[in-house]
C-alpha atoms as a PDB file:
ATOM      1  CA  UNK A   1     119.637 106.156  99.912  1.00  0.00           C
ATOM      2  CA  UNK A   2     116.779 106.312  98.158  1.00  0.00           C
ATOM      3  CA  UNK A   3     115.635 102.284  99.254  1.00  0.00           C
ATOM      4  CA  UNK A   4     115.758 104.106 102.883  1.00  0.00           C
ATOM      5  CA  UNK A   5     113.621 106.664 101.717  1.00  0.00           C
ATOM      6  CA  UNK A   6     110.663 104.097 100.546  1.00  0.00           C
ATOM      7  CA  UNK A   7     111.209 102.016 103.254  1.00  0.00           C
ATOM      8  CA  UNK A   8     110.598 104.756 105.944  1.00  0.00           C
ATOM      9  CA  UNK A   9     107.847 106.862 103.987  1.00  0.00           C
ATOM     10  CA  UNK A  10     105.867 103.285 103.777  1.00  0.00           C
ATOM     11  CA  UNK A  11     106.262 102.346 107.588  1.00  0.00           C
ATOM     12  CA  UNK A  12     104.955 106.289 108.301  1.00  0.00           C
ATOM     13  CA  UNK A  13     102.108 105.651 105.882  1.00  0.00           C
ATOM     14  CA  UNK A  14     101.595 102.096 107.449  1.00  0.00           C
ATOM     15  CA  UNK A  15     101.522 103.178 111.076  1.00  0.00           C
ATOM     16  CA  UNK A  16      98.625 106.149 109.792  1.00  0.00           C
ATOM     17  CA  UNK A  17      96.698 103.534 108.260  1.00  0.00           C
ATOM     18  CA  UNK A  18      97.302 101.384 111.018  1.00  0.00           C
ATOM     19  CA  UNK A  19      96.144 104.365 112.954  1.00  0.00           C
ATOM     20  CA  UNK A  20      93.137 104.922 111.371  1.00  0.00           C
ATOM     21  CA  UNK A  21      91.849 101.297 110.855  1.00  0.00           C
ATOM     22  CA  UNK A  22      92.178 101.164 114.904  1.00  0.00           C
ATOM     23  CA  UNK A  23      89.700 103.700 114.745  1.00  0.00           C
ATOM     24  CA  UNK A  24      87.338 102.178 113.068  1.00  0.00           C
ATOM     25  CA  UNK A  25      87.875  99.363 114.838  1.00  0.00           C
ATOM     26  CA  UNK A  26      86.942 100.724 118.227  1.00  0.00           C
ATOM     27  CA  UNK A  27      83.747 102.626 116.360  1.00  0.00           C
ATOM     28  CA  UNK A  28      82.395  99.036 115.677  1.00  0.00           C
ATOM     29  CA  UNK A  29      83.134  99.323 111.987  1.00  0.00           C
ATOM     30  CA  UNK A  30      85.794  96.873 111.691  1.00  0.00           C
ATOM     31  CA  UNK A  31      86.231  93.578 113.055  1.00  0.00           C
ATOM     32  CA  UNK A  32      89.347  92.801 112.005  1.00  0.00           C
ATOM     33  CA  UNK A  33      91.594  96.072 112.118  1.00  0.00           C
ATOM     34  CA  UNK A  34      95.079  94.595 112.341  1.00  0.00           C
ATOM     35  CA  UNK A  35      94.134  92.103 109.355  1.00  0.00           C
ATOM     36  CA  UNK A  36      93.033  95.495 107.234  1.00  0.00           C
ATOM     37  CA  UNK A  37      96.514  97.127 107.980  1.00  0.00           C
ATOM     38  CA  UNK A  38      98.296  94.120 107.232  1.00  0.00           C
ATOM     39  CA  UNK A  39      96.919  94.103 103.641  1.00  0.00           C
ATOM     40  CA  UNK A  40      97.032  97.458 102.972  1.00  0.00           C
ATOM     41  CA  UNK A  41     100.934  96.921 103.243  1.00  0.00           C
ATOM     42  CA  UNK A  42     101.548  95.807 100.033  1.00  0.00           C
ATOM     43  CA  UNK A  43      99.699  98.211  98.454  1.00  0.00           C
ATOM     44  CA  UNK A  44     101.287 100.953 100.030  1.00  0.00           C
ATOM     45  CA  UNK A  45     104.707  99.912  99.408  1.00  0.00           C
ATOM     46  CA  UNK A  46     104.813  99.669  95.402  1.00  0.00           C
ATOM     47  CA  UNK A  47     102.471 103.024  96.027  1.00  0.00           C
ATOM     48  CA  UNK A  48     105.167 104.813  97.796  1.00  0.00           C
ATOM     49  CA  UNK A  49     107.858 103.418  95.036  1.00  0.00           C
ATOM     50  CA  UNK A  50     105.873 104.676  92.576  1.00  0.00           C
ATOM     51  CA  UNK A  51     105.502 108.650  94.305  1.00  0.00           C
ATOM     52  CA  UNK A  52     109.108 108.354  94.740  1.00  0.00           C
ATOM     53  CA  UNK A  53     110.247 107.100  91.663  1.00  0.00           C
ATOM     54  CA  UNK A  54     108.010 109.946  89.699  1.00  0.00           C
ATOM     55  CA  UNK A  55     109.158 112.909  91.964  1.00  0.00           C
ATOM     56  CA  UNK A  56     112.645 111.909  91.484  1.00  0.00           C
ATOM     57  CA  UNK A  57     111.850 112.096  87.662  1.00  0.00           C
ATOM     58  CA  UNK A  58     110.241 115.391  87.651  1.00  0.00           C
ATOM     59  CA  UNK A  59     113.379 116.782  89.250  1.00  0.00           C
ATOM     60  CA  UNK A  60     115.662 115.455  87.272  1.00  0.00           C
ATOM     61  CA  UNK A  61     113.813 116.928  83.941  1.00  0.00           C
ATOM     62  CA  UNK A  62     113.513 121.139  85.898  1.00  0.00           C
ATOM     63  CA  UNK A  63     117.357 120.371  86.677  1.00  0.00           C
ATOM     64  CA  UNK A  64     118.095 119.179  82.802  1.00  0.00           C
ATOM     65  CA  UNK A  65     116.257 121.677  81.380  1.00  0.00           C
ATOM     66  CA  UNK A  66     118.265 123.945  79.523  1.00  0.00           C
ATOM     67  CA  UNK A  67     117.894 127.549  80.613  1.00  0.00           C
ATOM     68  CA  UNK A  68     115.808 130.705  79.437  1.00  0.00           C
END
């Protein structure tokens, strides 16, 4: 379940940067906006992993922890 998980928070986080790069696109500031988002894909990915993979961790440890 948690694969899911990645795989949907990085497609949100893809679209938003997708999102904003169209933006900046239409200001003038980027030429190339899809090429940007396309990049910033595998970046986000492991990034997302990585958020996911250390949240998971910190709950495991409160729900280990022995109580007061």
């Amino acid at each position: 379940m948690e694969g899911f998980s990645i795989a949907a928070i990085s497609c949100y986080a893809s679209a938003l940067v997708g999102l904003l790069m169209e933006g900046m696109g239409e200001l003038g500031l980027l030429a190339t906006p899809g090429l940007v988002t396309a990049w910033m894909v595998p970046i986000i990915v492991p990034a997302v992993w990585l958020l996911v993979r250390t949240a998971r961790r910190r709950i495991e440890m409160v729900e280990h922890r022995p109580a007061a």
